[in-house]
C-alpha atoms as a PDB file:
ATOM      1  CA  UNK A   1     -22.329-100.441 -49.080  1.00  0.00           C
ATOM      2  CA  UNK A   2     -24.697 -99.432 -46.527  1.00  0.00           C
ATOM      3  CA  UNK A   3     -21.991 -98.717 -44.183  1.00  0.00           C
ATOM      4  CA  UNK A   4     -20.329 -96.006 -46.907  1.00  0.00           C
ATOM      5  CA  UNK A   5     -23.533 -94.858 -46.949  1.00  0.00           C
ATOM      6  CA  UNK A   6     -23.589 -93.547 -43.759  1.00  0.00           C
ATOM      7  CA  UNK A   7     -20.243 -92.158 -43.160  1.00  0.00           C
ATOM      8  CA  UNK A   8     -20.718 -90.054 -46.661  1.00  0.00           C
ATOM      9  CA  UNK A   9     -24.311 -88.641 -44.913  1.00  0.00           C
ATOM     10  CA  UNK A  10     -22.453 -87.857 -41.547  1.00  0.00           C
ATOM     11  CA  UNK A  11     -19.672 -85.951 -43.956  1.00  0.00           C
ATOM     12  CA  UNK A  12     -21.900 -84.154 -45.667  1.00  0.00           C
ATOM     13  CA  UNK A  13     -24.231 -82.849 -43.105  1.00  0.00           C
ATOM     14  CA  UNK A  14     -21.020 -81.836 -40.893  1.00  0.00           C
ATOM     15  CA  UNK A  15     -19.876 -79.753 -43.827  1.00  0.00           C
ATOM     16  CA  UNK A  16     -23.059 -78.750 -44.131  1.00  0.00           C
ATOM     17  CA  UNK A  17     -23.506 -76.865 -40.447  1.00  0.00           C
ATOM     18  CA  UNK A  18     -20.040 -75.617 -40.919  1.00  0.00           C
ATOM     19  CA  UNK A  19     -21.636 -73.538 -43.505  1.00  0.00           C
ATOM     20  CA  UNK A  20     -24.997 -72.345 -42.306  1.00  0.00           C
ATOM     21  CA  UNK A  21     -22.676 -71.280 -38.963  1.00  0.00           C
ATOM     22  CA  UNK A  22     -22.916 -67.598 -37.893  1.00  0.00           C
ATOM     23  CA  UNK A  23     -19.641 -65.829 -38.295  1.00  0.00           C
ATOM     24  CA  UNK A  24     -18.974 -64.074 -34.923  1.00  0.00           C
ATOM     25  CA  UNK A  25     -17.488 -60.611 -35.144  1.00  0.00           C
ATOM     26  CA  UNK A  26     -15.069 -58.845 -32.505  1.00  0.00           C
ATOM     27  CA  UNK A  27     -17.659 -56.709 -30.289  1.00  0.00           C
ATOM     28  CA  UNK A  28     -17.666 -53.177 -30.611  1.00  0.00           C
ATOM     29  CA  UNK A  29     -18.226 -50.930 -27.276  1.00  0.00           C
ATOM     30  CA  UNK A  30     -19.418 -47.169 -27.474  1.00  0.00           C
ATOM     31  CA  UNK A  31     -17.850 -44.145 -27.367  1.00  0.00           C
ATOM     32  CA  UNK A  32     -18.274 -40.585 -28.699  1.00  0.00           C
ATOM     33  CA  UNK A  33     -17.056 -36.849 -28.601  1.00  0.00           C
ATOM     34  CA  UNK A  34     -19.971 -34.532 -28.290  1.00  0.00           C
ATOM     35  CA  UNK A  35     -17.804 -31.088 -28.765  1.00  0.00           C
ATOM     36  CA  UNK A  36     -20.424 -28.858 -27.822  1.00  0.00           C
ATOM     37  CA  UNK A  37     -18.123 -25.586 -27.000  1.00  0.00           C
ATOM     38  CA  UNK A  38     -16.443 -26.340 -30.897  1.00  0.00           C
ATOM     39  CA  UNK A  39     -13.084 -26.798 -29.303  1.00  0.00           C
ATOM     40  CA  UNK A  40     -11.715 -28.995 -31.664  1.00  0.00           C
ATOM     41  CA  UNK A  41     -12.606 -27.998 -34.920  1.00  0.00           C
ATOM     42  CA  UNK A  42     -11.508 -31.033 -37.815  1.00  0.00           C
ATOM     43  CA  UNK A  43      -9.610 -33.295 -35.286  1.00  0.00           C
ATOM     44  CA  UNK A  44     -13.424 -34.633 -34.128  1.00  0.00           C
ATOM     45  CA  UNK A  45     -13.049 -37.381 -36.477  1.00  0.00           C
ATOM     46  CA  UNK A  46      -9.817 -38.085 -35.732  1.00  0.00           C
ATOM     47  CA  UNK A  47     -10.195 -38.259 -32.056  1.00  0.00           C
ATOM     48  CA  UNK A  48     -13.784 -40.465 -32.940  1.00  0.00           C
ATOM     49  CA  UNK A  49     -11.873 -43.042 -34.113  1.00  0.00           C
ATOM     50  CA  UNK A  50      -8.853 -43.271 -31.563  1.00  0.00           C
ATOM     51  CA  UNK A  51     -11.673 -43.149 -29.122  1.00  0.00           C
ATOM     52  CA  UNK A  52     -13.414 -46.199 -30.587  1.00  0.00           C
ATOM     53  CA  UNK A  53     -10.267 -48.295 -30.565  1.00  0.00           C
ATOM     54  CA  UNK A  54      -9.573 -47.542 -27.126  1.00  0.00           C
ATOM     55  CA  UNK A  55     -13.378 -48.506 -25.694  1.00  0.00           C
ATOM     56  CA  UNK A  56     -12.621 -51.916 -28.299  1.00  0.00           C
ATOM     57  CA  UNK A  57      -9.089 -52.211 -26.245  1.00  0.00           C
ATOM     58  CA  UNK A  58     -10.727 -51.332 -22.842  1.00  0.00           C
ATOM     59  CA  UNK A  59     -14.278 -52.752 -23.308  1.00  0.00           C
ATOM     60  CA  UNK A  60     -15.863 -50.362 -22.262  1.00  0.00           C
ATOM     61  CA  UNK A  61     -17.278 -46.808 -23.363  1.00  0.00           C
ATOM     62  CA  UNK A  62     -14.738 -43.964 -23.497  1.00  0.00           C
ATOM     63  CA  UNK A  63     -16.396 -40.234 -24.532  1.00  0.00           C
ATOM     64  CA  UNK A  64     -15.302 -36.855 -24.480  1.00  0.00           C
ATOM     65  CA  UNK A  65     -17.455 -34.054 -23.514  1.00  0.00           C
ATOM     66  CA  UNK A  66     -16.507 -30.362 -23.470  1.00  0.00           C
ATOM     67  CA  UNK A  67     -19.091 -27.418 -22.498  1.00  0.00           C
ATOM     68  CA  UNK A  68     -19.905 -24.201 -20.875  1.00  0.00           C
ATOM     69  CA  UNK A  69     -22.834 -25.739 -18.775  1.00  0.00           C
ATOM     70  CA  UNK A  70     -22.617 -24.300 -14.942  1.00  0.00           C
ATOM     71  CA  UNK A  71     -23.178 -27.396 -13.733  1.00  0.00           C
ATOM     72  CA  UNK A  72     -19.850 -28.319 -12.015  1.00  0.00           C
ATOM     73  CA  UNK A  73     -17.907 -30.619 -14.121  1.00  0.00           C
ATOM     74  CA  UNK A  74     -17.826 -33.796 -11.891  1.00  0.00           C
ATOM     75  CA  UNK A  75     -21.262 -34.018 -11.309  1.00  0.00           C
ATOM     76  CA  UNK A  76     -21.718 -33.841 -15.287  1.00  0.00           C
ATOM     77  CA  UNK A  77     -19.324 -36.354 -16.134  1.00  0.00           C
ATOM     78  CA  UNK A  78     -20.906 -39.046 -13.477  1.00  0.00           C
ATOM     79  CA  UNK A  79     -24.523 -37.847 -15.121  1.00  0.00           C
ATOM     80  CA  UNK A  80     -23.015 -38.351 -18.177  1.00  0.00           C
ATOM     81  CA  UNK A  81     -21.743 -41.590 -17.974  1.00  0.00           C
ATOM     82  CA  UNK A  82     -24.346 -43.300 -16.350  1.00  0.00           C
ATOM     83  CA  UNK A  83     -26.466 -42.444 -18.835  1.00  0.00           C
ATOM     84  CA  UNK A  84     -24.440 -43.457 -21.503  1.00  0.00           C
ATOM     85  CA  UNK A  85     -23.277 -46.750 -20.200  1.00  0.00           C
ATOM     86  CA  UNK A  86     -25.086 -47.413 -17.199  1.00  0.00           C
ATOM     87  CA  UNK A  87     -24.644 -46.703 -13.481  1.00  0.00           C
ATOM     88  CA  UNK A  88     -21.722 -48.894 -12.356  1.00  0.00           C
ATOM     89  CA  UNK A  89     -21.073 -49.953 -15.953  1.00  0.00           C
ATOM     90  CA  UNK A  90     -17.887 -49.920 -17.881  1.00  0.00           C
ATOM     91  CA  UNK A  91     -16.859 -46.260 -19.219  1.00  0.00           C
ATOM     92  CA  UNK A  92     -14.591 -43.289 -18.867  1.00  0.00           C
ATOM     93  CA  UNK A  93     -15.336 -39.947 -19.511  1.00  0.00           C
ATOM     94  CA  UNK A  94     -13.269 -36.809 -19.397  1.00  0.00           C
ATOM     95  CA  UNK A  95     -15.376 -33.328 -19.269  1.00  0.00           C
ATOM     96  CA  UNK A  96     -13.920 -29.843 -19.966  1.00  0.00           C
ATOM     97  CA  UNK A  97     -15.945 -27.337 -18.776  1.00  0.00           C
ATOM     98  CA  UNK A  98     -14.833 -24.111 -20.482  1.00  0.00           C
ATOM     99  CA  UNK A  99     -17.606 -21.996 -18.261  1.00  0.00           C
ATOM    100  CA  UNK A 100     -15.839 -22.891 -14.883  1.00  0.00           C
ATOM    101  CA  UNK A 101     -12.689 -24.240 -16.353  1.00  0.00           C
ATOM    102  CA  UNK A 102     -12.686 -27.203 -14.763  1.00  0.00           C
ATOM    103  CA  UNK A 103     -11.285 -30.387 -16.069  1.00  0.00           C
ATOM    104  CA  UNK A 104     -12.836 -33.732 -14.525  1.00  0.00           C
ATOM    105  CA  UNK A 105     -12.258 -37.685 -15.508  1.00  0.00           C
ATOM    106  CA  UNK A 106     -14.993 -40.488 -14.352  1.00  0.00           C
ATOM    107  CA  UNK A 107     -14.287 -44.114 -14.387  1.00  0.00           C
ATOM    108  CA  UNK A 108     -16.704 -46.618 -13.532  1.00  0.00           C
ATOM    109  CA  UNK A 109     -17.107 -50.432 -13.604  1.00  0.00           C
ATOM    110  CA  UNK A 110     -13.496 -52.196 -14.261  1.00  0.00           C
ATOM    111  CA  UNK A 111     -11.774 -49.269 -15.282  1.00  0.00           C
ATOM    112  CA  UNK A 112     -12.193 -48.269 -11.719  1.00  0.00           C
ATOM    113  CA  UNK A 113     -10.010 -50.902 -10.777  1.00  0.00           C
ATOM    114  CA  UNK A 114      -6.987 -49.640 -13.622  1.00  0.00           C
ATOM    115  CA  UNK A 115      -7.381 -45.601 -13.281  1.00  0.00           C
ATOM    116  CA  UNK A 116      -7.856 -45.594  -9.623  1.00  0.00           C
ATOM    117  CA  UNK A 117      -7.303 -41.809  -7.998  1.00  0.00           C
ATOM    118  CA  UNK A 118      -3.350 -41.982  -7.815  1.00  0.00           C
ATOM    119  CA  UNK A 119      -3.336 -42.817 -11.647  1.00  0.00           C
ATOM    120  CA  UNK A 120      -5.969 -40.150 -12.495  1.00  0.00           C
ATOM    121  CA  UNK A 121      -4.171 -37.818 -10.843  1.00  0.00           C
ATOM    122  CA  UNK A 122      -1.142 -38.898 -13.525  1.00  0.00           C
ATOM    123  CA  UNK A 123      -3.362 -38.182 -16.316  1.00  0.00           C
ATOM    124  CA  UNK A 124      -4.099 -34.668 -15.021  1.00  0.00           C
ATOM    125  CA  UNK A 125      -0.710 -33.846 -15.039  1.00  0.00           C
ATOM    126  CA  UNK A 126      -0.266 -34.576 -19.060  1.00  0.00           C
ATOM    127  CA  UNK A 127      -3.775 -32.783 -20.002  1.00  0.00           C
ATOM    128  CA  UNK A 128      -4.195 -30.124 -17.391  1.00  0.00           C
ATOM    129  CA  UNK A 129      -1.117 -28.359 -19.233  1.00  0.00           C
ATOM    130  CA  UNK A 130      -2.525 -28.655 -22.448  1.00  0.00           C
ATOM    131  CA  UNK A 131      -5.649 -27.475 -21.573  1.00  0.00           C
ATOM    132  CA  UNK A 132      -4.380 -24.501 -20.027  1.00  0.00           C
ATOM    133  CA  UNK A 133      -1.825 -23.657 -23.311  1.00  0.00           C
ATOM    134  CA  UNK A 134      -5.364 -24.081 -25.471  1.00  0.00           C
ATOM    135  CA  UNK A 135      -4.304 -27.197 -27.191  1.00  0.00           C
ATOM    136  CA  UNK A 136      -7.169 -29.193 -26.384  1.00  0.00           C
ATOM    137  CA  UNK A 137      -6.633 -31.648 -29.463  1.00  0.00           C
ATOM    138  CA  UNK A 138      -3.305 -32.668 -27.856  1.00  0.00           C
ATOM    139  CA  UNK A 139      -5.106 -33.154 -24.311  1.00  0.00           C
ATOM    140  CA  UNK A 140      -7.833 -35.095 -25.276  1.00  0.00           C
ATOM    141  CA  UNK A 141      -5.436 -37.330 -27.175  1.00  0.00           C
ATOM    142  CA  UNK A 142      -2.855 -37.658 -24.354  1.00  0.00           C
ATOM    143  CA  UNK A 143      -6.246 -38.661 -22.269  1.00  0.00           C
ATOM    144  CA  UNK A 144      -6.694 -41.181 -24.306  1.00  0.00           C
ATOM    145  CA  UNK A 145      -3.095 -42.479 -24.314  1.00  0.00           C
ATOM    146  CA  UNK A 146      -2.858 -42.273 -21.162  1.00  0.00           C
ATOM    147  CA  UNK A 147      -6.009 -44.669 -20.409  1.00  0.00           C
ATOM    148  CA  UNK A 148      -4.532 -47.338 -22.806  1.00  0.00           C
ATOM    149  CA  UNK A 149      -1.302 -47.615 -20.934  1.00  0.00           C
ATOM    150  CA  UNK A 150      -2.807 -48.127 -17.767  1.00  0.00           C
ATOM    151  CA  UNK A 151      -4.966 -50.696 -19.020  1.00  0.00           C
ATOM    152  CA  UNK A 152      -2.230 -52.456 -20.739  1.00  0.00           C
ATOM    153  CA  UNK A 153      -0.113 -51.602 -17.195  1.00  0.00           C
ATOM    154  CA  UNK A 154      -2.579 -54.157 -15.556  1.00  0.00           C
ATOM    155  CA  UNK A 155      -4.466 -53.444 -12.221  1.00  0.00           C
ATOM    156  CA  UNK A 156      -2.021 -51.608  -9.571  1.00  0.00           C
ATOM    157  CA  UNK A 157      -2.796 -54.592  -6.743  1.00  0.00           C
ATOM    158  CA  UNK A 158      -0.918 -56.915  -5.247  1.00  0.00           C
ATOM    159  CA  UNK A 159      -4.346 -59.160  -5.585  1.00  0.00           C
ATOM    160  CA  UNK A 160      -4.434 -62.486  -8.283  1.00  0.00           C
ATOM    161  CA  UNK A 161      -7.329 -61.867 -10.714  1.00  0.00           C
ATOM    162  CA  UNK A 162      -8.520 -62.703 -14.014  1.00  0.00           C
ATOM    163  CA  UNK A 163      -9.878 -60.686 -17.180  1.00  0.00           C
ATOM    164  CA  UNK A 164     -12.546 -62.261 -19.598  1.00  0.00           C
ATOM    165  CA  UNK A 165     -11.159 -61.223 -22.947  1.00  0.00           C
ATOM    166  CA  UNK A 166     -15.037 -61.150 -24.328  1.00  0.00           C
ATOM    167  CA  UNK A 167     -16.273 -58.973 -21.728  1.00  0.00           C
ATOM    168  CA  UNK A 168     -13.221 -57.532 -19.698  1.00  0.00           C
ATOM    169  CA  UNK A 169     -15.190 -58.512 -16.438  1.00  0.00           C
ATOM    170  CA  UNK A 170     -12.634 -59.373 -13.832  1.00  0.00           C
ATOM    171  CA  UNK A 171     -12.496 -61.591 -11.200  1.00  0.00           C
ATOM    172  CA  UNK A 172     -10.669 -61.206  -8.153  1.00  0.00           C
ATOM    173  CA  UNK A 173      -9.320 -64.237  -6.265  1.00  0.00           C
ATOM    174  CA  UNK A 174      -8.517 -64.770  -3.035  1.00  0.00           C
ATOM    175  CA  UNK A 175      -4.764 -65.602  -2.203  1.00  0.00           C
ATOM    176  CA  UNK A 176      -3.025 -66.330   1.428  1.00  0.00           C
ATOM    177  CA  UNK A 177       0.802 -64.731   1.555  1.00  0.00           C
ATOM    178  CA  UNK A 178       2.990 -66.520   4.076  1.00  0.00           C
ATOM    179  CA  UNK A 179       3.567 -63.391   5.929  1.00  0.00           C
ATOM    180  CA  UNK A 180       0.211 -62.930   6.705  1.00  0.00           C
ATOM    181  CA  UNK A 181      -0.308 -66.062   7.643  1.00  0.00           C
ATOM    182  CA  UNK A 182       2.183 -65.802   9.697  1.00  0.00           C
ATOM    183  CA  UNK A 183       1.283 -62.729  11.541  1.00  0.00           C
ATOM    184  CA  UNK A 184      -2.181 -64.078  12.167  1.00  0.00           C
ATOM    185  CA  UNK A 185      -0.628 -67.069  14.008  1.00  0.00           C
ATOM    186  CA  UNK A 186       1.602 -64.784  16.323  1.00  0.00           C
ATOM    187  CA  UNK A 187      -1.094 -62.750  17.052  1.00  0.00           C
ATOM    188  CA  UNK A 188      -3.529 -65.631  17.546  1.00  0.00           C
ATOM    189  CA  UNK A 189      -1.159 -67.248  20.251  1.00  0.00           C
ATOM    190  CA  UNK A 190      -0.359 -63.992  22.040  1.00  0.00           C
ATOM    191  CA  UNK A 191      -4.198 -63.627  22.375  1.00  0.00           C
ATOM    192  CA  UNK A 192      -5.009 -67.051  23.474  1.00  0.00           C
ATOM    193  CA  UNK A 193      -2.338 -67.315  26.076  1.00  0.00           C
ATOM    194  CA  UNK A 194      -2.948 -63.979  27.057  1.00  0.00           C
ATOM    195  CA  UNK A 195      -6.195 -65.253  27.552  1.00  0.00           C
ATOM    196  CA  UNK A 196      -5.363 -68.128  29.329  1.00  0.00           C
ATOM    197  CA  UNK A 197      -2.947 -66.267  31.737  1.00  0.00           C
ATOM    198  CA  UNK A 198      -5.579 -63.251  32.787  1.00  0.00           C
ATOM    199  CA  UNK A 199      -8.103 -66.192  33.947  1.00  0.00           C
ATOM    200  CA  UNK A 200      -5.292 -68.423  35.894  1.00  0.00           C
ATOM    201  CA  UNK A 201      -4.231 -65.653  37.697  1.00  0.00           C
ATOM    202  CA  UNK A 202      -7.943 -63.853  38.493  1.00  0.00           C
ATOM    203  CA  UNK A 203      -9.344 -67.425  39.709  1.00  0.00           C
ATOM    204  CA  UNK A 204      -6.205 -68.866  40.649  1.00  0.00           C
ATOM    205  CA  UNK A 205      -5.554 -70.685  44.428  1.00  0.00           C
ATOM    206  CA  UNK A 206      -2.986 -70.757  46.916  1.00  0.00           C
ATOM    207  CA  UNK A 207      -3.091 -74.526  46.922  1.00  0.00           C
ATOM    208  CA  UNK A 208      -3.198 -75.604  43.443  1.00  0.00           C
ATOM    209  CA  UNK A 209      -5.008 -79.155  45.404  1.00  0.00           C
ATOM    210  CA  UNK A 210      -6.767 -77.629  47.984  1.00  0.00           C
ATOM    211  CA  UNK A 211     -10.548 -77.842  47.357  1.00  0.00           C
ATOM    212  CA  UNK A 212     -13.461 -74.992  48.505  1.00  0.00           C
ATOM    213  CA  UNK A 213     -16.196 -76.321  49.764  1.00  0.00           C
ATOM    214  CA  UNK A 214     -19.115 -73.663  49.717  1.00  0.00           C
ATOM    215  CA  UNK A 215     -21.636 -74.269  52.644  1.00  0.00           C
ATOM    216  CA  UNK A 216     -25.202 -73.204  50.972  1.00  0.00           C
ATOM    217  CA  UNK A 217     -27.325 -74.747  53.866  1.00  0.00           C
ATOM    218  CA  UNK A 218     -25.687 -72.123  56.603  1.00  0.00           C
ATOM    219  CA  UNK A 219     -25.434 -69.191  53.608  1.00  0.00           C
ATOM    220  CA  UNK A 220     -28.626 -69.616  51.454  1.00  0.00           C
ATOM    221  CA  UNK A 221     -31.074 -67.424  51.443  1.00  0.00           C
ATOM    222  CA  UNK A 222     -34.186 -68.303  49.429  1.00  0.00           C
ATOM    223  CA  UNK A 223     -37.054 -65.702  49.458  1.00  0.00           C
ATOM    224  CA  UNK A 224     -40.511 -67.022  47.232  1.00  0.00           C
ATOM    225  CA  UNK A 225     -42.929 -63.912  46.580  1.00  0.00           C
ATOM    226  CA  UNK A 226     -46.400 -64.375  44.821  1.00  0.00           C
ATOM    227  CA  UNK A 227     -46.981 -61.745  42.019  1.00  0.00           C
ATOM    228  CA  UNK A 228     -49.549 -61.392  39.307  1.00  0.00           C
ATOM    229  CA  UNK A 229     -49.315 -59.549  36.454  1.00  0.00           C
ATOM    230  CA  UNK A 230     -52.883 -57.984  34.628  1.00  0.00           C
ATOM    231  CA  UNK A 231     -52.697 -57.263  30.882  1.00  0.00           C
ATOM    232  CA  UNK A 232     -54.374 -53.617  30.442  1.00  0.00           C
ATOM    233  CA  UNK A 233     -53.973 -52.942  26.627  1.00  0.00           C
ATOM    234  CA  UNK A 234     -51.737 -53.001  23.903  1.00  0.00           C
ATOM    235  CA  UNK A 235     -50.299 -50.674  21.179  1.00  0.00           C
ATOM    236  CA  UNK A 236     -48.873 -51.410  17.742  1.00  0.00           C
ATOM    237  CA  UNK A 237     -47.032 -48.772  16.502  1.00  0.00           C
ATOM    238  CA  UNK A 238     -45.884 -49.375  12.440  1.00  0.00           C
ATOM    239  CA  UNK A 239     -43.411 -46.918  11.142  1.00  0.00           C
ATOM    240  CA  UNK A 240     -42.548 -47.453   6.948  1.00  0.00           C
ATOM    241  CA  UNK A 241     -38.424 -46.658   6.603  1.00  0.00           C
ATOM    242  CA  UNK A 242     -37.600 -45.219   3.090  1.00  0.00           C
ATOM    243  CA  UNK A 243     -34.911 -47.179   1.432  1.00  0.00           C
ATOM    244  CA  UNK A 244     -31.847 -44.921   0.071  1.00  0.00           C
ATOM    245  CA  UNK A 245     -32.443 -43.755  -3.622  1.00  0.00           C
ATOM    246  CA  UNK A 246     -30.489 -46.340  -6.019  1.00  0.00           C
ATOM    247  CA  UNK A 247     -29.371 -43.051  -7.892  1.00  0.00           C
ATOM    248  CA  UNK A 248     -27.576 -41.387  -4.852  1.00  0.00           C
ATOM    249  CA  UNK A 249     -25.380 -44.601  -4.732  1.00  0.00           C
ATOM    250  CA  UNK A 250     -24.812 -45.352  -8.591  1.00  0.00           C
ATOM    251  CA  UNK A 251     -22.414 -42.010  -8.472  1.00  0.00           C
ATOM    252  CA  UNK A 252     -20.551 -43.547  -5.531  1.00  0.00           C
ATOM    253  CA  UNK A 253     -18.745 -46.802  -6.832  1.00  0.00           C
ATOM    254  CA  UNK A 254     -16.216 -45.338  -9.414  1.00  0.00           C
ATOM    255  CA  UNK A 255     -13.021 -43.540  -9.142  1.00  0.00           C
ATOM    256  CA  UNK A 256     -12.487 -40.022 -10.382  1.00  0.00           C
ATOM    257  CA  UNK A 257     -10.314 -36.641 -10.353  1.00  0.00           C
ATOM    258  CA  UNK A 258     -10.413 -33.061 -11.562  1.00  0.00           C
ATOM    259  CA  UNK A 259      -8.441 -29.439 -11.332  1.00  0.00           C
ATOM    260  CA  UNK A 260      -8.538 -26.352 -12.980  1.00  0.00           C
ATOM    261  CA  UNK A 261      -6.977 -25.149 -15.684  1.00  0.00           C
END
């Protein structure tokens, strides 16, 4: 009895913290279009949601930004996304600046590593054209297309690595290809026995046997000199070196493109 007892209490508290256990949801990542120039009119909502399921696809922030700042268009769109997201965090950002009419696209964090500059360049080509026939609704939204197939492409490296589907933080690993290896070994025997062969042949004798005896009593020359040294003074000269501003640097690790239009 006792024994039925205590199976029926384990039972029932088991069920029990099944029950008080916190459902997880799927995380959300931001994004936003701030259309401050009014170039898209009712397709803001539209392009609001398409841009929330790609930074849920991507994990991380995607946002659109157009203006008619003078501020040049890259330096906004770095500004822009650090602030949003974080220096060296994961975003995108595309800016249209209808005052210089410039277009510009930031990545930072991992989407660095799937929109590098060859692939950016890609993008240009299918919203540069639509930015320059006025449809910015059907640039923004090729922008966005574009940015999901190249993260469902995969990185463009020949390098193994892994993606945390929580997160998307990825982790590169370190692999060996035979050919390299194979390389390295040629070149590390043509430099050791190239090695070997420059010092046989500087220090080399005519008789490989024949000893040299070196006669130091009849060619030494030993000279002893007394000398003494007097301390005067001393200086200590301190000099403080400024450290390089962390925000000069957050704008440099990312990967980004822009033209006119």
């Amino acid at each position: 009895m006792r024994k039925k007892i205590i199976i029926f209490s384990l039972f029932f508290l088991s069920f029990f913290f099944l029950l008080i256990t916190p459902k997880t949801s799927a995380a959300t990542f931001q994004s936003g279009i701030e259309d401050n120039f009014q170039l898209l009119g009712g397709n803001v909502t539209l392009l609001e949601q398409e841009a929330q399921q790609l930074a849920n696809q991507t994990k991380a922030g995607v946002f659109v930004v157009t203006t008619d700042s003078s501020t040049s268009a890259s330096q906004m769109a770095k500004t822009y996304l650090a602030d949003k997201v974080g220096a060296k965090n994961n975003g995108v950002v595309l800016v249209i600046n209808m005052n210089l009419r410039k277009v510009y696209i930031w990545a930072t964090g991992n989407l660095k590593y799937y929109l590098p500059s060859s692939r950016i360049e890609k993008t240009l080509d299918i919203v540069q054209p639509e930015l320059s026939s006025d449809n910015y609704y059907q640039a923004v939204s090729g922008f966005f297309d574009q940015v999901s197939k190249y993260y469902q492409a995969g990185i463009p490296t020949t390098r193994k690595y892994t993606v945390n589907s929580q997160t998307g933080a990825i982790t590169f690993h370190r692999s060996f290809q035979p050919l390299s290896i194979l390389i390295a070994f040629v070149i590390s025997l043509i430099a050791a026995g190239g090695f070997v062969w420059t010092i046989y042949r500087r220090y080399q004798m005519k008789d490989a046997h024949a000893v040299w005896r070196y006669d130091y009593g009849r060619n030494g020359n030993l000279q002893l000199h007394q000398r003494e040294d007097i301390l005067v003074n001393t200086f200590i000269t301190t000099r403080i070196i400024p450290r390089p501003s962390s925000d000069n640097n957050s704008f440099s690790d990312g990967s980004g493109g822009g033209r006119s239009f």
